[in-house]
PDB file of N, CA and C in Angstrom:
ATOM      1  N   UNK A   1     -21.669 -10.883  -4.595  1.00  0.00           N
ATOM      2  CA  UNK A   1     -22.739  -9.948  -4.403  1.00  0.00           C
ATOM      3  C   UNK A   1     -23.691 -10.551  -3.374  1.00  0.00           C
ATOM      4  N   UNK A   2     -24.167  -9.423  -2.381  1.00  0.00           N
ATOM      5  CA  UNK A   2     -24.695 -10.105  -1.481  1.00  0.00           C
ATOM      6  C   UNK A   2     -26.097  -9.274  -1.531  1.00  0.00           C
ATOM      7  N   UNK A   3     -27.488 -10.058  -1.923  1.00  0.00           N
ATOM      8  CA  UNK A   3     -28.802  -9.027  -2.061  1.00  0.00           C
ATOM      9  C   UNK A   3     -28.379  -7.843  -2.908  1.00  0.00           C
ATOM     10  N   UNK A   4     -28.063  -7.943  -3.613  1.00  0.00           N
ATOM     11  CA  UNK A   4     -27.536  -6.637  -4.728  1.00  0.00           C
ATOM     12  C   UNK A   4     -26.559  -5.847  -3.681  1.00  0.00           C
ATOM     13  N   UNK A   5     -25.854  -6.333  -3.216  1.00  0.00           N
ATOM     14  CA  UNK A   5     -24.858  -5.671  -2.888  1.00  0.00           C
ATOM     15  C   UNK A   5     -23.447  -5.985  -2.664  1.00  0.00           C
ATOM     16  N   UNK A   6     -22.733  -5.398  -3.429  1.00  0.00           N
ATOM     17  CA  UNK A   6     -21.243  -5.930  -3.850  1.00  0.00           C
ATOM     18  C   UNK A   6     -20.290  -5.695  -2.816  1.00  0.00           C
ATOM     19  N   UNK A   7     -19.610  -6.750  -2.796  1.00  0.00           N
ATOM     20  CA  UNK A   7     -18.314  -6.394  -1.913  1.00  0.00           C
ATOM     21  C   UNK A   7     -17.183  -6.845  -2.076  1.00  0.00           C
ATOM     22  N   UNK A   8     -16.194  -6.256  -2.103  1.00  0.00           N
ATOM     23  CA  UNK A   8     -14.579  -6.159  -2.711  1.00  0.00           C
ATOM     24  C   UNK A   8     -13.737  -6.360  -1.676  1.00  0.00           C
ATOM     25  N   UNK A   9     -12.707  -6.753  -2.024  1.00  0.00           N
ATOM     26  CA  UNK A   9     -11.340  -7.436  -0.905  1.00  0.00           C
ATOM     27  C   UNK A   9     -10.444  -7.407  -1.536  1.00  0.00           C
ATOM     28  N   UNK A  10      -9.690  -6.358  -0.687  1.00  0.00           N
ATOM     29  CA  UNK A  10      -8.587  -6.552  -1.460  1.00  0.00           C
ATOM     30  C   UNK A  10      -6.571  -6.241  -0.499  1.00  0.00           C
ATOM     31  N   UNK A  11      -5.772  -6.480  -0.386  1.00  0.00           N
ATOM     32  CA  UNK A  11      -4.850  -6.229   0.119  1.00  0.00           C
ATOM     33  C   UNK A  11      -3.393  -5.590  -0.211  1.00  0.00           C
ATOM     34  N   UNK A  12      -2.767  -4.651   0.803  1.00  0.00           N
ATOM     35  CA  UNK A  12      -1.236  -4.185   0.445  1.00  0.00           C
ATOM     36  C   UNK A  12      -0.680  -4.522   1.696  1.00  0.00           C
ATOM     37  N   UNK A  13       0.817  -4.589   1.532  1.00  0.00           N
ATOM     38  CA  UNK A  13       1.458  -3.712   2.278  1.00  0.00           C
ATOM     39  C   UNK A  13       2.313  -3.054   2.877  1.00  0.00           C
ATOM     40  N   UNK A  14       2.119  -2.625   3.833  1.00  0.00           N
ATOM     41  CA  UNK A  14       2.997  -1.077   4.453  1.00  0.00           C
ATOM     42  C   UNK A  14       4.120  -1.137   5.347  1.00  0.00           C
ATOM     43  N   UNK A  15       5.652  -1.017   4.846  1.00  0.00           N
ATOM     44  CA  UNK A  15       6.720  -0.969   5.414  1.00  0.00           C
ATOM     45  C   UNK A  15       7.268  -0.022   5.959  1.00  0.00           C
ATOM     46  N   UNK A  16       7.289   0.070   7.665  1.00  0.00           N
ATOM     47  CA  UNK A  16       7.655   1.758   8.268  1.00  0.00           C
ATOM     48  C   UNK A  16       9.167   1.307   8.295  1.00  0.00           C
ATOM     49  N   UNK A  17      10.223   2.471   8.093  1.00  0.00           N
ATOM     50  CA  UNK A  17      11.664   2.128   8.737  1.00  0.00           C
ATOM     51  C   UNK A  17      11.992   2.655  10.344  1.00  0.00           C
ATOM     52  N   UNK A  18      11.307   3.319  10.431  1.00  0.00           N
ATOM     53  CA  UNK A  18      11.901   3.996  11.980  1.00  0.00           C
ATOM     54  C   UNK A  18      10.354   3.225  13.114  1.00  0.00           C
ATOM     55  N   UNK A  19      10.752   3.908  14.322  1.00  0.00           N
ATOM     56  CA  UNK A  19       9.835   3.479  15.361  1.00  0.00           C
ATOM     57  C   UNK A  19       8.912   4.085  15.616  1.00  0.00           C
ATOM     58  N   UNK A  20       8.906   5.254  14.763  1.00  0.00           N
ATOM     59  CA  UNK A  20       7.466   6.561  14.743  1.00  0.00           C
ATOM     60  C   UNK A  20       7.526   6.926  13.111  1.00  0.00           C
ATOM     61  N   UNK A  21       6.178   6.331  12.753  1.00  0.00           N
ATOM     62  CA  UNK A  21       6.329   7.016  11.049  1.00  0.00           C
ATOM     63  C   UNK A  21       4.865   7.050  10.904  1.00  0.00           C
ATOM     64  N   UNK A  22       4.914   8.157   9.835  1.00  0.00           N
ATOM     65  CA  UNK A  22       3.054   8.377   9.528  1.00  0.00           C
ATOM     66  C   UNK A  22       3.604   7.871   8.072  1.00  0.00           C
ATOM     67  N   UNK A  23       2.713   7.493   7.418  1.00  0.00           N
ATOM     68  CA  UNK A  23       2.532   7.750   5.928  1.00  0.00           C
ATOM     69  C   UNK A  23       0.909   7.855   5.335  1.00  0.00           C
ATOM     70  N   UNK A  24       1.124   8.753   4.482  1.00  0.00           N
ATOM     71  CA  UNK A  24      -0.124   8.925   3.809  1.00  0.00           C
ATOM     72  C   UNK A  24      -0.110   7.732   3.062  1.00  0.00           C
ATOM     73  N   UNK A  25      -1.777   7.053   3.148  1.00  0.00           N
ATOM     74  CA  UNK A  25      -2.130   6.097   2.361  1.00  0.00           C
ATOM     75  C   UNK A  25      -3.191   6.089   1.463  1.00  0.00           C
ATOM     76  N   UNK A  26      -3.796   6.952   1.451  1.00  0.00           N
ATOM     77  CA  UNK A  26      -4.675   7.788   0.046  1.00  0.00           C
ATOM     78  C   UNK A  26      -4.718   7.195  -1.480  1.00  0.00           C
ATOM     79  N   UNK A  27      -3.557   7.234  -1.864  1.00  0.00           N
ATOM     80  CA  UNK A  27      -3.177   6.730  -3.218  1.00  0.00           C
ATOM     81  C   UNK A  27      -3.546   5.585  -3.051  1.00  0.00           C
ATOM     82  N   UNK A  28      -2.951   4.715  -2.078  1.00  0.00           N
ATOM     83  CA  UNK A  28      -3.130   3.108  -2.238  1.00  0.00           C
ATOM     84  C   UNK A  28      -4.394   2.689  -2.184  1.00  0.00           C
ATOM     85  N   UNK A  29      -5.122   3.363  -1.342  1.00  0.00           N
ATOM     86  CA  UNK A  29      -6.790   3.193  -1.129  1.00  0.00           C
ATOM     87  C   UNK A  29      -7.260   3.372  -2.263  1.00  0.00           C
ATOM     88  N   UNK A  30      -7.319   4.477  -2.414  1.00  0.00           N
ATOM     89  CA  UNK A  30      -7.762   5.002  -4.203  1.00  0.00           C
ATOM     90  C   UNK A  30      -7.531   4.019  -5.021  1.00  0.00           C
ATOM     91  N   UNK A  31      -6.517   3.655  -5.301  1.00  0.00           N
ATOM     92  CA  UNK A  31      -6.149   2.320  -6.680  1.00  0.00           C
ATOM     93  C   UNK A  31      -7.184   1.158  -6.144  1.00  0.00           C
ATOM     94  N   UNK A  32      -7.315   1.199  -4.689  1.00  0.00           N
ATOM     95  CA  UNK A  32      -7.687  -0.130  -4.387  1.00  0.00           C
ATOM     96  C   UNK A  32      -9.372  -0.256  -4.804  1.00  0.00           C
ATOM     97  N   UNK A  33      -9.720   1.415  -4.512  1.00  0.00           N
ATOM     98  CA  UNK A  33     -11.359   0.930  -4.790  1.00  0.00           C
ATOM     99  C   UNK A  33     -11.555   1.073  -6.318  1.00  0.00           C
ATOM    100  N   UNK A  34     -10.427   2.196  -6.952  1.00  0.00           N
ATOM    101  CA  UNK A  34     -10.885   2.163  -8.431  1.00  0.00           C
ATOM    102  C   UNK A  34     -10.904   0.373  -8.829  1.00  0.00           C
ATOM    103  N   UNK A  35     -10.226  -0.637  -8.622  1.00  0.00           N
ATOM    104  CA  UNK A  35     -10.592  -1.848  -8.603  1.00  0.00           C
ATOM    105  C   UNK A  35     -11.426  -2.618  -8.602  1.00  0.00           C
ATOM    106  N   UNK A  36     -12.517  -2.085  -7.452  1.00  0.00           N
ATOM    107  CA  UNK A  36     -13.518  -2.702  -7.357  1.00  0.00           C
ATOM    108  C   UNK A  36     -14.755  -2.447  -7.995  1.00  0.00           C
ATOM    109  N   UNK A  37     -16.324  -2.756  -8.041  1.00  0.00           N
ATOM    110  CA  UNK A  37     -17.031  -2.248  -9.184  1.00  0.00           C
ATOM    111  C   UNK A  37     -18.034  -1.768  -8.285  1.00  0.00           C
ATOM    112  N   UNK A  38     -17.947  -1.375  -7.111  1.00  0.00           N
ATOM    113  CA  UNK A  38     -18.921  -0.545  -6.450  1.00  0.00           C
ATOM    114  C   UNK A  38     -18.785   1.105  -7.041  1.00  0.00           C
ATOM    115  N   UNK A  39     -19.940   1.922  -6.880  1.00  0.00           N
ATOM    116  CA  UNK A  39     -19.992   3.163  -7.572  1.00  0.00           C
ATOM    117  C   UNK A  39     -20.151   3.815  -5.941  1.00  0.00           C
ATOM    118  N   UNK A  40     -20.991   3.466  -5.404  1.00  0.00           N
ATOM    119  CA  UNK A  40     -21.282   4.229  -4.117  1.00  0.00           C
ATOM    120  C   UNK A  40     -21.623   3.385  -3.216  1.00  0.00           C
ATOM    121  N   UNK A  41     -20.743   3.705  -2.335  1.00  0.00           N
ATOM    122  CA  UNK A  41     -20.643   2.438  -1.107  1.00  0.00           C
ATOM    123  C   UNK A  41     -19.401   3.245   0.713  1.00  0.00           C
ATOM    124  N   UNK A  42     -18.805   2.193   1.360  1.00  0.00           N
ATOM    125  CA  UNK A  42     -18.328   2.221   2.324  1.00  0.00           C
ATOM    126  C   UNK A  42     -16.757   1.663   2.119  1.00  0.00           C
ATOM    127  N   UNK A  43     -16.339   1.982   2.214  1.00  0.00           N
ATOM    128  CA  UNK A  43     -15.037   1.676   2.171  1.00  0.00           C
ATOM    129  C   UNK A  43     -14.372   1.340   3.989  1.00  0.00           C
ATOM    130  N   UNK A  44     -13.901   0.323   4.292  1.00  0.00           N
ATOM    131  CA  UNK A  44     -13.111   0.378   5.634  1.00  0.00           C
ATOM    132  C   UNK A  44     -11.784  -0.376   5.273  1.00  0.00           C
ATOM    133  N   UNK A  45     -10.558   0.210   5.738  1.00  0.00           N
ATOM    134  CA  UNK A  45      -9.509   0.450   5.623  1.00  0.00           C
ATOM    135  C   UNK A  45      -8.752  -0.455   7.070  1.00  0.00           C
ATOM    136  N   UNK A  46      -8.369  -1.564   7.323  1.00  0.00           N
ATOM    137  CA  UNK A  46      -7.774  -1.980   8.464  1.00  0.00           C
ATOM    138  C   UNK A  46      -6.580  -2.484   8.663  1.00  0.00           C
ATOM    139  N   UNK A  47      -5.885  -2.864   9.485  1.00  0.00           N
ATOM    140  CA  UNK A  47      -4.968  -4.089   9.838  1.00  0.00           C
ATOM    141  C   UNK A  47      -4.974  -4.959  11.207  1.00  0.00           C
ATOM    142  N   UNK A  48      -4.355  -5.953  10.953  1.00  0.00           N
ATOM    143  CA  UNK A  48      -4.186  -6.734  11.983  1.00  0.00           C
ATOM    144  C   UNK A  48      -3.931  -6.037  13.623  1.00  0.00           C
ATOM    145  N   UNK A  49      -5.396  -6.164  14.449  1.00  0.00           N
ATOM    146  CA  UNK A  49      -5.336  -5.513  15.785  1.00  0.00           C
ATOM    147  C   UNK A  49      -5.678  -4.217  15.696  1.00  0.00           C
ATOM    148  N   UNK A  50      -5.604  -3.490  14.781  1.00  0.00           N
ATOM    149  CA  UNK A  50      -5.776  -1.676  14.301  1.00  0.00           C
ATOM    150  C   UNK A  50      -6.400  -1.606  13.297  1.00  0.00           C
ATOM    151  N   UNK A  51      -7.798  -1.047  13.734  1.00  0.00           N
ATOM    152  CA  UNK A  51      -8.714  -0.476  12.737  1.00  0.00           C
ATOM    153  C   UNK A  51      -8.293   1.371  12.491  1.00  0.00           C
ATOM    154  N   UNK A  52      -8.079   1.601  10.932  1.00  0.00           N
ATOM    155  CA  UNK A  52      -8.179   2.879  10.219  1.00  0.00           C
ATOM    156  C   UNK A  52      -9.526   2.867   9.381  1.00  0.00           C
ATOM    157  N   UNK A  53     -10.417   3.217  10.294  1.00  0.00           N
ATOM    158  CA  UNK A  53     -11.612   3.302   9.565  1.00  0.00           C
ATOM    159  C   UNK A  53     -11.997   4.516   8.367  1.00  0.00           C
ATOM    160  N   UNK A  54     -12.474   4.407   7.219  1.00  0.00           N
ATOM    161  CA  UNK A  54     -12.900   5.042   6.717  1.00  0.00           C
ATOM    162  C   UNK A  54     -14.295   4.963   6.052  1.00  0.00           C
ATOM    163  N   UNK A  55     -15.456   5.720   6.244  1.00  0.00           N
ATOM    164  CA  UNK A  55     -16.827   5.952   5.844  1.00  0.00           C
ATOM    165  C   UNK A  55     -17.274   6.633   5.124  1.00  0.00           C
ATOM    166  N   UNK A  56     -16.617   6.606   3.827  1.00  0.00           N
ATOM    167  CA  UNK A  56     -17.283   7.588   3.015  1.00  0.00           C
ATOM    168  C   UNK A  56     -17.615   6.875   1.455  1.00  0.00           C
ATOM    169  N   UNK A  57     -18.688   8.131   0.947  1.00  0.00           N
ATOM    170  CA  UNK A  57     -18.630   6.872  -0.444  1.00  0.00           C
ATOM    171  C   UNK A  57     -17.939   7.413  -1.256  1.00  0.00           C
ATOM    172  N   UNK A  58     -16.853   6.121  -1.275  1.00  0.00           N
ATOM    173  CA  UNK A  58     -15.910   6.052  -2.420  1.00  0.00           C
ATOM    174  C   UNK A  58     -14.685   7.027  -2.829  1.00  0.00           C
ATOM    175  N   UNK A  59     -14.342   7.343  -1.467  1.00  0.00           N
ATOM    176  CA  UNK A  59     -13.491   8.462  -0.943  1.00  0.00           C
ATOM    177  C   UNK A  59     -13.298   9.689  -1.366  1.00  0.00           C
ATOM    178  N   UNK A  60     -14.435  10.421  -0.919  1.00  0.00           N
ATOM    179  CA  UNK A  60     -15.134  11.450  -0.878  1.00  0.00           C
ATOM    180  C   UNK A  60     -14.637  12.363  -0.406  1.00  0.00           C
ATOM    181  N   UNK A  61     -12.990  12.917  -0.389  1.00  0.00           N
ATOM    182  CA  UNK A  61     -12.675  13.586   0.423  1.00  0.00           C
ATOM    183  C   UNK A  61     -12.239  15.129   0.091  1.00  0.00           C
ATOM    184  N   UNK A  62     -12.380  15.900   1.391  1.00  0.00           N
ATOM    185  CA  UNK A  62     -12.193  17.280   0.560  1.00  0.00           C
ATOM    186  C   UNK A  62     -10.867  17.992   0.385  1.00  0.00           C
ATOM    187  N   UNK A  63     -10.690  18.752   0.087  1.00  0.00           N
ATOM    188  CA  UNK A  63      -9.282  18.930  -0.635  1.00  0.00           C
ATOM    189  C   UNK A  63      -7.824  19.024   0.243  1.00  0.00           C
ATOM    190  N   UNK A  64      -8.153  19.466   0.928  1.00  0.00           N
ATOM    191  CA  UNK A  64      -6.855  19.006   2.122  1.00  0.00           C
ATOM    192  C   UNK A  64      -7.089  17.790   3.299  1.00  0.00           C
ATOM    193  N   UNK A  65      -7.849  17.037   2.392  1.00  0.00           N
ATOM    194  CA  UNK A  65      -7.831  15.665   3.401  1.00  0.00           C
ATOM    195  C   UNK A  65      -7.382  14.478   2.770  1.00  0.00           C
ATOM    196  N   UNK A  66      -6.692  13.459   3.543  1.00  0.00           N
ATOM    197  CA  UNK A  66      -5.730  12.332   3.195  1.00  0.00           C
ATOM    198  C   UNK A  66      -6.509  11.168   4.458  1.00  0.00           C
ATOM    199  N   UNK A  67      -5.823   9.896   4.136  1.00  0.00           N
ATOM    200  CA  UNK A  67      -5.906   8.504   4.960  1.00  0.00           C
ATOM    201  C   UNK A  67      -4.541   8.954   5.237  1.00  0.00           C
ATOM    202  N   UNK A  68      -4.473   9.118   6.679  1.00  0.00           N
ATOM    203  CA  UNK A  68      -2.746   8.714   7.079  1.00  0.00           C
ATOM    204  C   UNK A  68      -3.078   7.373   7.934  1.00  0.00           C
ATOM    205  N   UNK A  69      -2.081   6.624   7.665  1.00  0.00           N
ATOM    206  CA  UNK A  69      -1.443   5.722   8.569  1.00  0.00           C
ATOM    207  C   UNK A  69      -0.242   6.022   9.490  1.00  0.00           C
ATOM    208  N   UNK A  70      -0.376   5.846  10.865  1.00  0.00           N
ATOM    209  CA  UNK A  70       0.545   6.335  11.713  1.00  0.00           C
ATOM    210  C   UNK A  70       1.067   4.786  12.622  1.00  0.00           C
ATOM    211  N   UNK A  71       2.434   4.677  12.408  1.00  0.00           N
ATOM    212  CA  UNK A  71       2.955   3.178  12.845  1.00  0.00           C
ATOM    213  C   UNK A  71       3.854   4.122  14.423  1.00  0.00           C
ATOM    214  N   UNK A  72       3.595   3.351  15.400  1.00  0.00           N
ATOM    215  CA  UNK A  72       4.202   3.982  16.518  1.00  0.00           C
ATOM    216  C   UNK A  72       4.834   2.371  17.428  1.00  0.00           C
ATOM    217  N   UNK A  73       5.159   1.708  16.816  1.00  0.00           N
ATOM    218  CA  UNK A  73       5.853   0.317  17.225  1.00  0.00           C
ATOM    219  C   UNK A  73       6.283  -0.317  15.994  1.00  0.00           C
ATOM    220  N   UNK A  74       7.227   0.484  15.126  1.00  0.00           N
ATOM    221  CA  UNK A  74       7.953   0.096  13.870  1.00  0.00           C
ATOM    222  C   UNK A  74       9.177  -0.095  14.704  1.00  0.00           C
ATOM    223  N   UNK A  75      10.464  -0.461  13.677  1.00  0.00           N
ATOM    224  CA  UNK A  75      10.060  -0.586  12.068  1.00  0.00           C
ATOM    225  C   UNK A  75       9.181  -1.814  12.116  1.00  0.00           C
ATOM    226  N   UNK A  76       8.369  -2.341  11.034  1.00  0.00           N
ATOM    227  CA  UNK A  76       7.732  -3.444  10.880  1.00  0.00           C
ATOM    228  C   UNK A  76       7.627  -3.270   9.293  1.00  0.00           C
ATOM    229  N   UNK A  77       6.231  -4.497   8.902  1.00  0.00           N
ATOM    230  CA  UNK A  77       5.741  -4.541   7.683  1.00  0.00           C
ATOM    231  C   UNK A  77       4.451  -5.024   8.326  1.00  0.00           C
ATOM    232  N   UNK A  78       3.097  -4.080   7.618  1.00  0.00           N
ATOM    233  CA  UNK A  78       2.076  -3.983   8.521  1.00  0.00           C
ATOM    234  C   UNK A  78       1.232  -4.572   7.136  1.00  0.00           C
ATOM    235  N   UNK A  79       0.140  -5.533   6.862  1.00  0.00           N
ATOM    236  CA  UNK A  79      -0.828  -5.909   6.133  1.00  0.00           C
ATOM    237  C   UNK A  79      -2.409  -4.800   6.137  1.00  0.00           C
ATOM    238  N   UNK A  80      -1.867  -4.078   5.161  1.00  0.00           N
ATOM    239  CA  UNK A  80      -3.501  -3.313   5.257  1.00  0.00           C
ATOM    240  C   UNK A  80      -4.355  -3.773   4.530  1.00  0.00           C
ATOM    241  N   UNK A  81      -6.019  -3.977   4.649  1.00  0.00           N
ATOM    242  CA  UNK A  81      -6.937  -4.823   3.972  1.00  0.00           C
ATOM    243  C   UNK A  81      -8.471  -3.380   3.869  1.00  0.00           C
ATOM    244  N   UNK A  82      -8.647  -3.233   2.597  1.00  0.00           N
ATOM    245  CA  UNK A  82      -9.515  -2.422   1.870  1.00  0.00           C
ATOM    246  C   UNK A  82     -10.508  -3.526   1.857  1.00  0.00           C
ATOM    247  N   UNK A  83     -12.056  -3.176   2.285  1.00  0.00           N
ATOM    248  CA  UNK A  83     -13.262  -4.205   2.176  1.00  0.00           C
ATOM    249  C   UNK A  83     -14.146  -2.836   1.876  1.00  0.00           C
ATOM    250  N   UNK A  84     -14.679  -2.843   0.535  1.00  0.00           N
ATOM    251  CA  UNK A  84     -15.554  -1.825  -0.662  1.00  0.00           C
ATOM    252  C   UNK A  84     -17.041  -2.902  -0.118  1.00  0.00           C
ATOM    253  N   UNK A  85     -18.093  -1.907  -0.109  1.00  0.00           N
ATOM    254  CA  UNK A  85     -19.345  -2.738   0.362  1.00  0.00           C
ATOM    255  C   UNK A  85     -20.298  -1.395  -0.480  1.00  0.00           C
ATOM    256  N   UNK A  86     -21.063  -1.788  -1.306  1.00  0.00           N
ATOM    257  CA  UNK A  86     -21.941  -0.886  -1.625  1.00  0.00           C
ATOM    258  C   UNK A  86     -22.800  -1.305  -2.995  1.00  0.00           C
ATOM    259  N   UNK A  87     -22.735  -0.838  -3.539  1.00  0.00           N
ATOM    260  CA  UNK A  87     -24.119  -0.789  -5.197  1.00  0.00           C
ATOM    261  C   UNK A  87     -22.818  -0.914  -6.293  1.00  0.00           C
TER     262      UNK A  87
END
């Protein structure tokens, strides 16, 4: 906790098979902040060289909206890192 304000770390990750793949990553985010003990905060979503930013508190999203991840230099195995910052 930093000045009353908490922050969470946490990591997955993401295996594309082909050389163009999206995948929705929603779910994984979700598990990742239900984890942490922030209530209302910032969530940013990254990997190595590629930021997937996300700004909302506590993924706030409306009903036809998702986190996609889009890999366009697969196949690989990509490290995504969830950092929760808030109350």
């Amino acid at each position: 906790m930093v000045d009353g304000m908490k922050v969470f770390n946490t990591s997955f990750t993401l295996t594309s098979d082909a050389p163009t793949e999206v995948a929705d990553i929603t779910k994984r985010v979700r598990e990742a902040l239900q984890q942490s003990a922030v209530t209302t905060g910032i969530a940013l979503v990254t990997t190595m060289r590629t930021t997937c930013a996300l700004m909302d508190d506590l993924l706030t999203l409306g009903r036809f909206q998702s986190i996609i991840f889009a890999e366009f230099d697969g196949p690989r195995s990509r490290e995504l890192t969830v950092q929760v910052l808030g109350e």
